[in-house]
N, C-alpha and C. Protein backbone atom coordinates (compact mmCIF):
# COMPACT_ATOMS: atom_id res chain seq x y z
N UNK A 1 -71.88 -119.71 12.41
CA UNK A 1 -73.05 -119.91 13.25
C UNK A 1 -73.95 -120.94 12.59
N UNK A 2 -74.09 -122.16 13.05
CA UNK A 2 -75.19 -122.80 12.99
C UNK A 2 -76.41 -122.81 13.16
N UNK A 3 -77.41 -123.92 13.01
CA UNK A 3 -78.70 -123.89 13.36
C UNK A 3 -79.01 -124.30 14.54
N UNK A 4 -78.04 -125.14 15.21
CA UNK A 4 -78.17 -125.35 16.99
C UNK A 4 -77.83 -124.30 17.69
N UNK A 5 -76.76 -123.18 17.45
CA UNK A 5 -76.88 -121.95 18.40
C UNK A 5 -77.58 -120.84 18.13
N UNK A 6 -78.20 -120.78 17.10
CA UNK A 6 -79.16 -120.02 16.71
C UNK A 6 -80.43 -120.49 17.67
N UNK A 7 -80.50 -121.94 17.99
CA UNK A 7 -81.74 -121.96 18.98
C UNK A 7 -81.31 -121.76 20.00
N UNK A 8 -80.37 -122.35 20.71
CA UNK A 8 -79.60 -121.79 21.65
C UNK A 8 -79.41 -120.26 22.00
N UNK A 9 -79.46 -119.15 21.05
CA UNK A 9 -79.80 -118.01 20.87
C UNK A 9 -81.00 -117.56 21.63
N UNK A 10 -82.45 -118.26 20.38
CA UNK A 10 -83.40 -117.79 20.87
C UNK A 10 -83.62 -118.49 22.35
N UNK A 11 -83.68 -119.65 23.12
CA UNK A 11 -83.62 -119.88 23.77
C UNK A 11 -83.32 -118.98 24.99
N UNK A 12 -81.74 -118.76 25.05
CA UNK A 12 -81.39 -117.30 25.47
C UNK A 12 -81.92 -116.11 25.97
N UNK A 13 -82.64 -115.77 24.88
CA UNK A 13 -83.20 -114.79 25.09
C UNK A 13 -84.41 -114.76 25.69
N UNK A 14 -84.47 -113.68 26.82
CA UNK A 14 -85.69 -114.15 28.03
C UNK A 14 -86.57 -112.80 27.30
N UNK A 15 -86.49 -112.21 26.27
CA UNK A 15 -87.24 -111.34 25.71
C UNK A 15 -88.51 -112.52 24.71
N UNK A 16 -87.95 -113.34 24.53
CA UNK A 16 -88.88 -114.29 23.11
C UNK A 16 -89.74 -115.04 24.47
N UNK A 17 -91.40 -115.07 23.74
CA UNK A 17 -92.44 -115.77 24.41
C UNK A 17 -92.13 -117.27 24.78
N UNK A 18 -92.54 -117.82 26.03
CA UNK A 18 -92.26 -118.84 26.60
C UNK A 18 -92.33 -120.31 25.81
N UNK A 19 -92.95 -120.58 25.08
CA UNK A 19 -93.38 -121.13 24.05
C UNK A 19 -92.59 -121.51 22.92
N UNK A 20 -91.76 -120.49 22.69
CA UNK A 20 -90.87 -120.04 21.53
C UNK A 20 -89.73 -120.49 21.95
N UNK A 21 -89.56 -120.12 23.52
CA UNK A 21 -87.94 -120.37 23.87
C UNK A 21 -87.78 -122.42 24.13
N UNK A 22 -88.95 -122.54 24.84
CA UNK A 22 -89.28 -124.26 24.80
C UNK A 22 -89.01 -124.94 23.69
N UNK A 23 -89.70 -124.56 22.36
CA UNK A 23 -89.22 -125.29 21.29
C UNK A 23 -87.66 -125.44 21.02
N UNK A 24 -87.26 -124.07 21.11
CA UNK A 24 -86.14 -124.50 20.52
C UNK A 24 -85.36 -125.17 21.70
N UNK A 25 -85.77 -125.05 22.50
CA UNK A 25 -84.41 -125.95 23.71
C UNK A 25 -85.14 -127.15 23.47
N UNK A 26 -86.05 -127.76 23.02
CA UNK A 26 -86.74 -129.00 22.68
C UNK A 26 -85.86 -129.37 21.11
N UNK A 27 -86.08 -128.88 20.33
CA UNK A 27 -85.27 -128.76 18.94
C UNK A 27 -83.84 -129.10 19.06
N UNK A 28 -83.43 -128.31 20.09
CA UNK A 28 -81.63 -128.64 20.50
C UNK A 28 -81.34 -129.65 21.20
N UNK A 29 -82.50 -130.34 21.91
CA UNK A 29 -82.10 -131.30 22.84
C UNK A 29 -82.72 -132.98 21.63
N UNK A 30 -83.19 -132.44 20.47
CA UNK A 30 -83.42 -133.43 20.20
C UNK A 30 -82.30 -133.69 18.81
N UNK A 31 -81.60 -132.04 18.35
CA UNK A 31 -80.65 -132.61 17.72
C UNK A 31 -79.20 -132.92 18.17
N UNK A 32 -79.12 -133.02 19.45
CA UNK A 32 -78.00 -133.49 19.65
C UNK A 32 -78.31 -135.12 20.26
N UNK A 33 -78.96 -135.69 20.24
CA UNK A 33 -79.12 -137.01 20.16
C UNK A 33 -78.64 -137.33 18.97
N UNK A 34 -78.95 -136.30 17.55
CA UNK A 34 -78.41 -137.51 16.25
C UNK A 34 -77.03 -136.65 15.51
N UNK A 35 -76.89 -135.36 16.39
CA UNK A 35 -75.57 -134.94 15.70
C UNK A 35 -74.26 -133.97 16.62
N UNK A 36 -74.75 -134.57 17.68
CA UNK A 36 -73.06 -134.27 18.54
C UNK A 36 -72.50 -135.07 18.63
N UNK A 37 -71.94 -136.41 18.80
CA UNK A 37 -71.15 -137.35 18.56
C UNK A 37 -70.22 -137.13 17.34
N UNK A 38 -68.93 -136.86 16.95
CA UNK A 38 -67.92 -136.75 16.24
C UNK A 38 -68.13 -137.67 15.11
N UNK A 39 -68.53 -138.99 15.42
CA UNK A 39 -69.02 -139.80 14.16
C UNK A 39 -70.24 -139.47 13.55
N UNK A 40 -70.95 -139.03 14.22
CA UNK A 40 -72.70 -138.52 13.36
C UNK A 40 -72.27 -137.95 12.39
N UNK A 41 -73.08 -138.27 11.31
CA UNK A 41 -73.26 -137.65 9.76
C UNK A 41 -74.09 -135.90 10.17
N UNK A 42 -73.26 -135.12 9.79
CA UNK A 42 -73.81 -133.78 9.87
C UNK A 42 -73.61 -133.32 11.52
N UNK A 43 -72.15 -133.80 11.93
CA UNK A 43 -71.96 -133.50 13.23
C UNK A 43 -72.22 -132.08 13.06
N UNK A 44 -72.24 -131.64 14.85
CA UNK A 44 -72.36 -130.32 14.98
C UNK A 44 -70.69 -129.71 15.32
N UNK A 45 -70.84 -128.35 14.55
CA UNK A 45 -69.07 -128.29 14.66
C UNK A 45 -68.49 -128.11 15.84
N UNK A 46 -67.54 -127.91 16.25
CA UNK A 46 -67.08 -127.86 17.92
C UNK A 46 -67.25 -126.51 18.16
N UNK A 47 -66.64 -125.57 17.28
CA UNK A 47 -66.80 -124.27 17.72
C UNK A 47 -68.51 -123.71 17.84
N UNK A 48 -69.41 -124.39 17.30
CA UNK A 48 -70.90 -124.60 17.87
C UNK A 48 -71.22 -125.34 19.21
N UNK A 49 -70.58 -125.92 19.08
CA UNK A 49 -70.58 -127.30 20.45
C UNK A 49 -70.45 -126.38 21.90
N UNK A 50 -68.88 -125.21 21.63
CA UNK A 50 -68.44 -124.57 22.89
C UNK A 50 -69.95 -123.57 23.12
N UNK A 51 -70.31 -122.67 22.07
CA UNK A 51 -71.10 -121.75 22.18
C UNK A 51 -72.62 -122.24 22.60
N UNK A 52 -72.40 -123.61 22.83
CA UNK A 52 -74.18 -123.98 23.09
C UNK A 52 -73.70 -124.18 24.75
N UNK A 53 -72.86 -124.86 25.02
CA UNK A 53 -72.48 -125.34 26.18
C UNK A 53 -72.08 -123.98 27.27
N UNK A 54 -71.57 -122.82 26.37
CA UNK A 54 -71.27 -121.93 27.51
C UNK A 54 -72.76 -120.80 27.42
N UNK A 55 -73.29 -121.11 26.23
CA UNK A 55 -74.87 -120.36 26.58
C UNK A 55 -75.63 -121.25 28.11
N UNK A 56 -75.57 -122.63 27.53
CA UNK A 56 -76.56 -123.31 28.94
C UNK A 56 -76.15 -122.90 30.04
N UNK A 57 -75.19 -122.65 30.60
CA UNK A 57 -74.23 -122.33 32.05
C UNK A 57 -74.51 -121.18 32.37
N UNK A 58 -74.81 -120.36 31.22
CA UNK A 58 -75.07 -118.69 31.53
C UNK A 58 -76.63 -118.76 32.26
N UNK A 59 -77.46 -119.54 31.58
CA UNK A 59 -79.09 -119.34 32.23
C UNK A 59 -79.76 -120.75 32.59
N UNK A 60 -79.15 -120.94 33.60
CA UNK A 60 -79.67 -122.25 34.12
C UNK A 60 -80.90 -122.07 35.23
N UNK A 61 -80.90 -121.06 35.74
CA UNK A 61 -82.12 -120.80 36.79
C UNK A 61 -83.65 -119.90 36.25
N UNK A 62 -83.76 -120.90 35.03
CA UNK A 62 -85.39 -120.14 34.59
C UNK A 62 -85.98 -121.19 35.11
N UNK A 63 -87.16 -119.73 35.71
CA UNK A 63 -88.66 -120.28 36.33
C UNK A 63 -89.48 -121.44 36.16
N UNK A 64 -89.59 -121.22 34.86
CA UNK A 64 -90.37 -122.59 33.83
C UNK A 64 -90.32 -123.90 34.05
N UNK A 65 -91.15 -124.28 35.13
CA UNK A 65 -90.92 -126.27 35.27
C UNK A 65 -90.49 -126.78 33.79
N UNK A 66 -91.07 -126.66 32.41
CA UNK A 66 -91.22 -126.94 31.32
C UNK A 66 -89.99 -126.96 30.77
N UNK A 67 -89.37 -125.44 30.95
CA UNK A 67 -88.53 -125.39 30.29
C UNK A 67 -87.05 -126.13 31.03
N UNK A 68 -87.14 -126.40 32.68
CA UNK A 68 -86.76 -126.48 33.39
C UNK A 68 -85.74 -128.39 32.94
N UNK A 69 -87.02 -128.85 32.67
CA UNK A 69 -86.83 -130.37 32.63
C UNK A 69 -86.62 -130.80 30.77
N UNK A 70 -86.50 -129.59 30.06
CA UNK A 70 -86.06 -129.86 28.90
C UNK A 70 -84.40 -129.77 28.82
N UNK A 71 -84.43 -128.62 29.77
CA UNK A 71 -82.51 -128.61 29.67
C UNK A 71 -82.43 -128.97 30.70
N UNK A 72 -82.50 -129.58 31.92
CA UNK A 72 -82.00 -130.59 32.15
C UNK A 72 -81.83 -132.25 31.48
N UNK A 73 -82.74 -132.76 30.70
CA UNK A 73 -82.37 -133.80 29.43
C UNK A 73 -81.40 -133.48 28.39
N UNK A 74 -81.52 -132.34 28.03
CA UNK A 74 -79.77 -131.45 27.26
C UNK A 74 -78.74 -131.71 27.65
N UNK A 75 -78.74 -130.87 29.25
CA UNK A 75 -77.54 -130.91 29.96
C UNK A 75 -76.54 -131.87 30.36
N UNK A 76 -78.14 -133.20 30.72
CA UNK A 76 -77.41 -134.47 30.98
C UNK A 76 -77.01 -135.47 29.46
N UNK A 77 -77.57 -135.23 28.22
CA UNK A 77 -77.12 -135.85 26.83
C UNK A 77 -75.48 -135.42 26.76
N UNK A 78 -75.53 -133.63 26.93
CA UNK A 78 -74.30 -133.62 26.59
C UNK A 78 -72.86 -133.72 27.44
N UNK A 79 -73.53 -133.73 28.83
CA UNK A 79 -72.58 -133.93 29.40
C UNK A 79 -72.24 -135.46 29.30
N UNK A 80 -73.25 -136.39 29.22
CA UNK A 80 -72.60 -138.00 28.85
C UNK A 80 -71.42 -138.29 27.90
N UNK A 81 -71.22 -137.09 27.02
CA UNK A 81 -70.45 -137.42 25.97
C UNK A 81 -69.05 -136.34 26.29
N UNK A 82 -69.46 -134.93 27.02
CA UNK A 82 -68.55 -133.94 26.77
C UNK A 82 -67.85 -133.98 28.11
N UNK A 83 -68.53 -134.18 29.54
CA UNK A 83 -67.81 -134.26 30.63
C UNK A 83 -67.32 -135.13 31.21
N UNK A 84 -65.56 -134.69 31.77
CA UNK A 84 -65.32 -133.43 31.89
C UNK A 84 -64.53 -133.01 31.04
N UNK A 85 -63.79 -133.47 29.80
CA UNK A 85 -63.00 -133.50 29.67
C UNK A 85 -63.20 -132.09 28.28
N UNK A 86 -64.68 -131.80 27.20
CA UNK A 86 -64.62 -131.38 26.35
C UNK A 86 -65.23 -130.28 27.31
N UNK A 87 -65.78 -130.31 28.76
CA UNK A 87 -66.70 -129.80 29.60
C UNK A 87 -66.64 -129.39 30.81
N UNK A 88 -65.28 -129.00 30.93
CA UNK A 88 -64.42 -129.31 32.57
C UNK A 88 -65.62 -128.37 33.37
N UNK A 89 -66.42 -127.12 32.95
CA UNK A 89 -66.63 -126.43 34.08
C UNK A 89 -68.21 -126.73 34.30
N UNK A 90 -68.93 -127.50 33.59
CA UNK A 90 -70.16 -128.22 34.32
C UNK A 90 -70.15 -128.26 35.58
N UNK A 91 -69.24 -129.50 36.21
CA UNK A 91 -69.60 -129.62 37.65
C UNK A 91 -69.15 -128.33 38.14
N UNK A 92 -67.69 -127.59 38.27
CA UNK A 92 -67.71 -126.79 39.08
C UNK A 92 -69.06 -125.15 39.24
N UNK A 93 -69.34 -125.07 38.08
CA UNK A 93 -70.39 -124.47 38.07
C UNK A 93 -71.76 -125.05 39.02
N UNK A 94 -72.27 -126.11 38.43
CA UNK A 94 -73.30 -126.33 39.02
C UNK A 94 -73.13 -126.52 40.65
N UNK A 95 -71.83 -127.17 41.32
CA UNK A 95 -71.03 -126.62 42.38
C UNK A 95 -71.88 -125.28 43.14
N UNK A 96 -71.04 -124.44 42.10
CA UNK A 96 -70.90 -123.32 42.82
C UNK A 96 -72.50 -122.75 42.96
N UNK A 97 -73.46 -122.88 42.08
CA UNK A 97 -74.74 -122.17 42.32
C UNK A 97 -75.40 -123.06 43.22
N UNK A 98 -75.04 -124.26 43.51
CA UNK A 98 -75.73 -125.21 44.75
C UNK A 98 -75.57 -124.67 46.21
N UNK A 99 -74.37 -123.55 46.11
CA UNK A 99 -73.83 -123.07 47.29
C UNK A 99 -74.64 -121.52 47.54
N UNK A 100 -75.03 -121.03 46.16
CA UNK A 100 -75.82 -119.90 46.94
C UNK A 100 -76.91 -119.45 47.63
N UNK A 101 -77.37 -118.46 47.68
CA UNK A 101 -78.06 -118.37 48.94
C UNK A 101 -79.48 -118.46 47.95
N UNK A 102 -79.46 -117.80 46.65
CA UNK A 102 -80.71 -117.79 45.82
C UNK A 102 -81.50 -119.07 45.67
N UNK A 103 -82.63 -119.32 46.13
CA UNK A 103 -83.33 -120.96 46.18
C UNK A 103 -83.71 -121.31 44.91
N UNK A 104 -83.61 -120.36 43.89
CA UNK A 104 -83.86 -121.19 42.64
C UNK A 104 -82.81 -121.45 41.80
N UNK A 105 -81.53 -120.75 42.28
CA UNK A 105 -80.49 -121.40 41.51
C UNK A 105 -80.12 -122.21 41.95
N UNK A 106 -80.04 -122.71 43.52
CA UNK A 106 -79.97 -123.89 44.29
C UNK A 106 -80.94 -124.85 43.75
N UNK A 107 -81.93 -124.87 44.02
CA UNK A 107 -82.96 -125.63 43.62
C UNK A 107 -82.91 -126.39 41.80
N UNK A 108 -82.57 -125.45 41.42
CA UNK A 108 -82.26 -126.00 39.91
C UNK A 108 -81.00 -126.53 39.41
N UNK A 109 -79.94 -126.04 40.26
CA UNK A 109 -78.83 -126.41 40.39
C UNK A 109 -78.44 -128.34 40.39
N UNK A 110 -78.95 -128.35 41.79
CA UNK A 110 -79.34 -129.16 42.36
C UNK A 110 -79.89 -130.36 41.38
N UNK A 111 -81.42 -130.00 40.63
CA UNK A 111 -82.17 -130.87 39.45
C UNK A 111 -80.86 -131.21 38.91
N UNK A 112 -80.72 -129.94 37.92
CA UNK A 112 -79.34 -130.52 36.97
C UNK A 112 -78.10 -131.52 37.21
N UNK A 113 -77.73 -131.21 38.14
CA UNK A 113 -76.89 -132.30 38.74
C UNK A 113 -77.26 -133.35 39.07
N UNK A 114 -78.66 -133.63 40.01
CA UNK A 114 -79.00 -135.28 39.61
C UNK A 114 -79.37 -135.47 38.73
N UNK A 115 -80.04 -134.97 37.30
CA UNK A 115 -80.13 -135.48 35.91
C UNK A 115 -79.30 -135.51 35.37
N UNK A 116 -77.98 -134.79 35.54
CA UNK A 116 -76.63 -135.25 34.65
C UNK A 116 -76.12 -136.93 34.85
N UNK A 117 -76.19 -136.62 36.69
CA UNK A 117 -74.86 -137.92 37.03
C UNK A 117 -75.74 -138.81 37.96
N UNK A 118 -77.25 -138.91 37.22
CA UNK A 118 -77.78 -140.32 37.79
C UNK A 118 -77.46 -141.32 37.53
């Protein structure tokens, strides 16, 4: 376990104050600008890489404008590099919650997908 799914962790968790969970999805979105790429010095390991990527997919429909438009800048960093190929189920996921009936997983759904593949 690393220090990126450890924020990814707290992040996660809808028990930690709003504030708390922002940083660290701010923290994660700013270290994978200098260490998910396979050549970065102090890459992040892959078996960290899967566990951040299948945490984001699990809670993509929080309330939080804030937190809202931080992982969507995540979502779309890492999918530039990971989809589809390290990332196959991005699109079909975001897909599939565009189709339900819930308006904020639609609605956010929706964000994420035009901030990935603008």
């Amino acid at each position: 376990v690393g220090f990126y799914s450890l924020l990814i962790r707290i992040y996660c968790d809808k028990s930690v104050e709003h504030d708390v969970r922002l940083l660290a999805l701010t923290l994660t979105k700013n270290g994978v600008d200098s260490r998910w790429r396979r050549t970065a010095p102090d890459t992040i390991a892959e078996e960290e890489k899967v566990l951040i990527r299948k945490c984001l997919l699990q809670y993509l429909a929080d309330p939080s404008d804030q937190i809202t438009r931080q992982l969507g800048e995540l979502l779309s960093r890492i999918a530039r590099q990971d989809c589809p190929k390290e990332w196959p189920d991005l699109i079909p996921t975001l897909t599939e919650n565009i189709q339900v009936s819930e308006g904020l997983i639609q609605e956010r759904s929706l964000f994420f997908f035009y901030r990935t593949f603008k």
